[in-house]
N, C-alpha and C. Protein backbone atom coordinates (compact mmCIF):
# COMPACT_ATOMS: atom_id res chain seq x y z
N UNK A 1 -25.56 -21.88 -24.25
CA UNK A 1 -25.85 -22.46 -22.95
C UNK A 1 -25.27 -21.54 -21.87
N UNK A 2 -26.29 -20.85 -21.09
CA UNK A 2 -26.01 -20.55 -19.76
C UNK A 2 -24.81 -20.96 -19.15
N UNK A 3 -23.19 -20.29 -18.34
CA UNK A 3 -22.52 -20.63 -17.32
C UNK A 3 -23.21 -20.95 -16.36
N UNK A 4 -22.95 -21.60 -15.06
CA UNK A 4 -23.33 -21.94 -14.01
C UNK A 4 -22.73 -20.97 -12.92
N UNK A 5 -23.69 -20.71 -12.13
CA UNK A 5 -23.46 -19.57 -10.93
C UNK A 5 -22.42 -20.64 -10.23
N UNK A 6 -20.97 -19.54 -10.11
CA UNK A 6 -20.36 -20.90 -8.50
C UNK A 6 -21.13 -20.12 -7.41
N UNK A 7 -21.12 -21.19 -6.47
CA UNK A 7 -21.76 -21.39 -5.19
C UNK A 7 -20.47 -20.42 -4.22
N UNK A 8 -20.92 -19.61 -3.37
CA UNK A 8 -19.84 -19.18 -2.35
C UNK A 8 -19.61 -17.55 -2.44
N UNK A 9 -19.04 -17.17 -1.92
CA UNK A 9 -19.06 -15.69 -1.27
C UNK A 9 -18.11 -15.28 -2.81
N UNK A 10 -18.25 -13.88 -2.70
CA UNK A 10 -17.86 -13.03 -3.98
C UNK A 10 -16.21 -13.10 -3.89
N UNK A 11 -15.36 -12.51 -4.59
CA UNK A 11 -13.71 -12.53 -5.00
C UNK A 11 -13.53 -11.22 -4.37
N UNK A 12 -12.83 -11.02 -3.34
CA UNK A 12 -12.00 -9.78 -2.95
C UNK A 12 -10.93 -9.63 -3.81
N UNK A 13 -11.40 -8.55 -4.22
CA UNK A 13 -10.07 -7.26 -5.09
C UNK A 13 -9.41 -6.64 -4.79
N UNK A 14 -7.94 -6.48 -4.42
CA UNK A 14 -6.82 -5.90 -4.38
C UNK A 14 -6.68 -4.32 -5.17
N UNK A 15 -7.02 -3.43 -4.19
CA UNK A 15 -6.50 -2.35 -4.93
C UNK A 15 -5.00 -1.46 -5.43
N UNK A 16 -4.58 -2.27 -6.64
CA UNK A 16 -3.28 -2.39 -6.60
C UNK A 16 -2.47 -1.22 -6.56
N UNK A 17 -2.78 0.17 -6.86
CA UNK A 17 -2.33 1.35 -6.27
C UNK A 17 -2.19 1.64 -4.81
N UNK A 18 -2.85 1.53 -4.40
CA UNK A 18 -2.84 1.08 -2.30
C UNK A 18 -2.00 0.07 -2.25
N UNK A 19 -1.91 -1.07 -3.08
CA UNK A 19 -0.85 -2.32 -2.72
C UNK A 19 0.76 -1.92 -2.97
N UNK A 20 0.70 -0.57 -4.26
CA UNK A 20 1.88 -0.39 -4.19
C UNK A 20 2.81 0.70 -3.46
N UNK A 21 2.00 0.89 -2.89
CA UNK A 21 2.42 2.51 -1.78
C UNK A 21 2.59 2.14 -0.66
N UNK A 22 1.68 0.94 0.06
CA UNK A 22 2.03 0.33 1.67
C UNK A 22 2.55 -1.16 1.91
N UNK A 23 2.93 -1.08 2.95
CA UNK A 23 3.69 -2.00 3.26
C UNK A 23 3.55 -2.34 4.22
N UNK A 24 3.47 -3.97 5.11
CA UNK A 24 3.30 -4.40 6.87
C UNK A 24 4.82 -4.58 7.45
N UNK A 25 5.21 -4.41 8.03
CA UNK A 25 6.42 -4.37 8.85
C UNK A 25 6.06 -5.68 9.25
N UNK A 26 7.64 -6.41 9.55
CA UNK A 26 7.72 -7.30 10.43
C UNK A 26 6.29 -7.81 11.39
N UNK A 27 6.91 -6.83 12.44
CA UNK A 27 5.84 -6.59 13.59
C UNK A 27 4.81 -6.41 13.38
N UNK A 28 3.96 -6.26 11.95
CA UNK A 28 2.46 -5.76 11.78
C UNK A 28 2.59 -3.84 11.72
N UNK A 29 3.35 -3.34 12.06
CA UNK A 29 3.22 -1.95 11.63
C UNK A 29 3.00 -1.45 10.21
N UNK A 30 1.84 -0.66 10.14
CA UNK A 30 1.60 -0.50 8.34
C UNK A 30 2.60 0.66 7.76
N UNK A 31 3.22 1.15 6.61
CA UNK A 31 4.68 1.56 6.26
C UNK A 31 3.88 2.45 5.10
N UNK A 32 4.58 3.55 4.98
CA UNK A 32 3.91 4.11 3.46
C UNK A 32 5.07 4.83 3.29
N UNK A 33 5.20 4.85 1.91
CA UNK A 33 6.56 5.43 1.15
C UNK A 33 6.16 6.98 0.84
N UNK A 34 7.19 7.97 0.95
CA UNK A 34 6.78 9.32 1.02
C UNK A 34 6.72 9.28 -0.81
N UNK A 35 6.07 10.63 -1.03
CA UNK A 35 5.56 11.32 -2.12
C UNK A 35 6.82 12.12 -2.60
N UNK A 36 6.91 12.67 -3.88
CA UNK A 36 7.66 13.35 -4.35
C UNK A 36 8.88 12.94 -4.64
N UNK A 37 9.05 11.63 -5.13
CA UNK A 37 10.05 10.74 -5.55
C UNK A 37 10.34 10.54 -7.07
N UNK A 38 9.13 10.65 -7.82
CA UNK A 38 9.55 10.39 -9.53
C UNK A 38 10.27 11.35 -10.17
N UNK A 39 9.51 12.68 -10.59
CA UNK A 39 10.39 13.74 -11.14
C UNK A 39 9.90 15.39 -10.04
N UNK A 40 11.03 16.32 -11.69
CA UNK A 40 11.19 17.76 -10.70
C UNK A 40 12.34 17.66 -9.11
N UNK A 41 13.24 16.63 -9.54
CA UNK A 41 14.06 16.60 -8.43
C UNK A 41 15.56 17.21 -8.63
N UNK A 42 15.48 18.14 -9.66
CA UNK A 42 17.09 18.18 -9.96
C UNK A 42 18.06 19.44 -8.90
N UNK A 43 16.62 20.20 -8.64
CA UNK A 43 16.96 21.52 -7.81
C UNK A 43 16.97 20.81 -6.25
N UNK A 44 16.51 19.75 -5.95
CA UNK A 44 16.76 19.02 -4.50
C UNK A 44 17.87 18.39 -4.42
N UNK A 45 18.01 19.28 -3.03
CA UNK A 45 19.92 18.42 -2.20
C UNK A 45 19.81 16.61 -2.05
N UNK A 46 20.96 17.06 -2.24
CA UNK A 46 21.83 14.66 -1.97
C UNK A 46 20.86 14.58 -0.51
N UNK A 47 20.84 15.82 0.27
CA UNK A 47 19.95 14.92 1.42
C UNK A 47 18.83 14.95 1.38
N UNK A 48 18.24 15.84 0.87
CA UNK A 48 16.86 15.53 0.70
C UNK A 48 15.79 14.00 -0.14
N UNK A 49 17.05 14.06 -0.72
CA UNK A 49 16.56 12.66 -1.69
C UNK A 49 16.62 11.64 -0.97
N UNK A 50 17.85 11.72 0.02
CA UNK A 50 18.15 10.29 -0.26
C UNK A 50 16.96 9.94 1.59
N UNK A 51 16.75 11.06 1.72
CA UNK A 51 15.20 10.82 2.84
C UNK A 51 14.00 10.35 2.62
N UNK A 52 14.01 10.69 1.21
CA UNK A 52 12.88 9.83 0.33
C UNK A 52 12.81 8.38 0.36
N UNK A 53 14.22 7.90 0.83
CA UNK A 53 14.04 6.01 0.50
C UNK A 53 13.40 5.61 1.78
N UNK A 54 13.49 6.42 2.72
CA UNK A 54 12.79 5.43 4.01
C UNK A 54 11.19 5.42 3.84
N UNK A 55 10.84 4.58 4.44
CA UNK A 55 9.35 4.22 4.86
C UNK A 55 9.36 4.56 6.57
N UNK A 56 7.44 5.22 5.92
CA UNK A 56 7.12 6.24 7.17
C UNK A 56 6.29 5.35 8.11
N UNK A 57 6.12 5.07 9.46
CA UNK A 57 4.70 4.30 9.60
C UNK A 57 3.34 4.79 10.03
N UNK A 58 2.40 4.56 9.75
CA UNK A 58 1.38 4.99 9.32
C UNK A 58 0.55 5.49 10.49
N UNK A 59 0.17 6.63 11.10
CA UNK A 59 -0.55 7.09 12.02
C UNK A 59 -1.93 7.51 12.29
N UNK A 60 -3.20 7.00 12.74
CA UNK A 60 -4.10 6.74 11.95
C UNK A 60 -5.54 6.50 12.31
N UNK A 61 -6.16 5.65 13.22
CA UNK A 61 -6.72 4.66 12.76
C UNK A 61 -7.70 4.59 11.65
N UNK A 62 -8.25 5.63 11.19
CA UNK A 62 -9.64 5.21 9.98
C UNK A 62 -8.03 5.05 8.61
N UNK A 63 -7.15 5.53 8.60
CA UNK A 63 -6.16 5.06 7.37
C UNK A 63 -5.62 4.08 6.90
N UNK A 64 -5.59 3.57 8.67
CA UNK A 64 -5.27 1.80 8.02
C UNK A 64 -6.42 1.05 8.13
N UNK A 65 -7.08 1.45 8.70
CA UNK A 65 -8.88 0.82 8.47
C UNK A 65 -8.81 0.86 7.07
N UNK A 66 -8.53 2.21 5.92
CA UNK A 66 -9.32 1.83 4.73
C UNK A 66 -8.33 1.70 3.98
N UNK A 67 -6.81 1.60 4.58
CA UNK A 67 -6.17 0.92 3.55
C UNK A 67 -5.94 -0.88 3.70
N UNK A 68 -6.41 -1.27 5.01
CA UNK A 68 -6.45 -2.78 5.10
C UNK A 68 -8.22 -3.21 4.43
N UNK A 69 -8.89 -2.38 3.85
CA UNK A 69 -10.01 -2.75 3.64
C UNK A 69 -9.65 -2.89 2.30
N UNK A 70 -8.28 -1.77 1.37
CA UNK A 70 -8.59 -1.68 0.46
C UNK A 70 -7.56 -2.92 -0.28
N UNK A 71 -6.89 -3.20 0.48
CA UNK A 71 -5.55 -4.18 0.00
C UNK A 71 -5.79 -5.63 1.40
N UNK A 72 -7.03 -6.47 1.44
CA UNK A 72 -7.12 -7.11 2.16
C UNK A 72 -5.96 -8.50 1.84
N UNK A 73 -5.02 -8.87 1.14
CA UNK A 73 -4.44 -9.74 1.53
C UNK A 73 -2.77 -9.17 1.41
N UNK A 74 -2.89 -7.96 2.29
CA UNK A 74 -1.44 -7.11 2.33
C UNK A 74 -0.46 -7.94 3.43
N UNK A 75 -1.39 -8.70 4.27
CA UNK A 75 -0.23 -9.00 5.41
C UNK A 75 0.51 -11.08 4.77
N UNK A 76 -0.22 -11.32 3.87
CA UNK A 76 -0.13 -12.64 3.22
C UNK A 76 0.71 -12.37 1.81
N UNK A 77 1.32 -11.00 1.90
CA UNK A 77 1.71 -10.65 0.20
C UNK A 77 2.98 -11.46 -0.20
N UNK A 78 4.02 -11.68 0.90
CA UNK A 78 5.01 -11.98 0.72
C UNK A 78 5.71 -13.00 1.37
C-alpha cells in the first residue's frame, strides 16, 4: 500500500558544515571561526594560536546571504 503524500511545503535542510563554522552574535552579527586550527601547529607561537580562539565577523553581503540560505534556522539554534 502506497504512503500518503503530506500536504504542505517541503523540509528545509540544515547544512551542517556551514552550521558548524558560523555563528549569530547577540546583536544578530554573523561570526565565523578562523581556519588553521586542527593540525601542523607545532612550529606556531603561544600567540599565534591562541588568536585562533576568537571569532571573526563576517563581511559580506552575498556571504551571509548564502550562508543564512544555507543554515536557515541559525538564529533559532540556541
Amino acid at each position: 500500500m502506497p504512503r500518503k503524500q503530506k500536504a504542505g511545503k517541503f523540509k528545509l535542510k540544515t547544512h551542517k558544515a556551514t552550521s558548524k563554522r558560523f555563528r549569530l552574535s547577540g546583536s544578530g552579527v554573523l561570526l565565523r571561526t578562523k581556519g588553521g586550527k586542527s593540525h601542523l601547529r607545532r612550529r606556531t607561537s603561544d600567540r599565534t594560536k591562541a588568536l585562533f580562539t576568537e571569532m571573526i565577523p563576517v563581511e559580506g553581503k552575498g556571504i551571509i546571504q548564502r550562508v543564512k540560505r544555507l543554515v536557515p534556522f541559525l538564529d533559532s539554534k540556541e
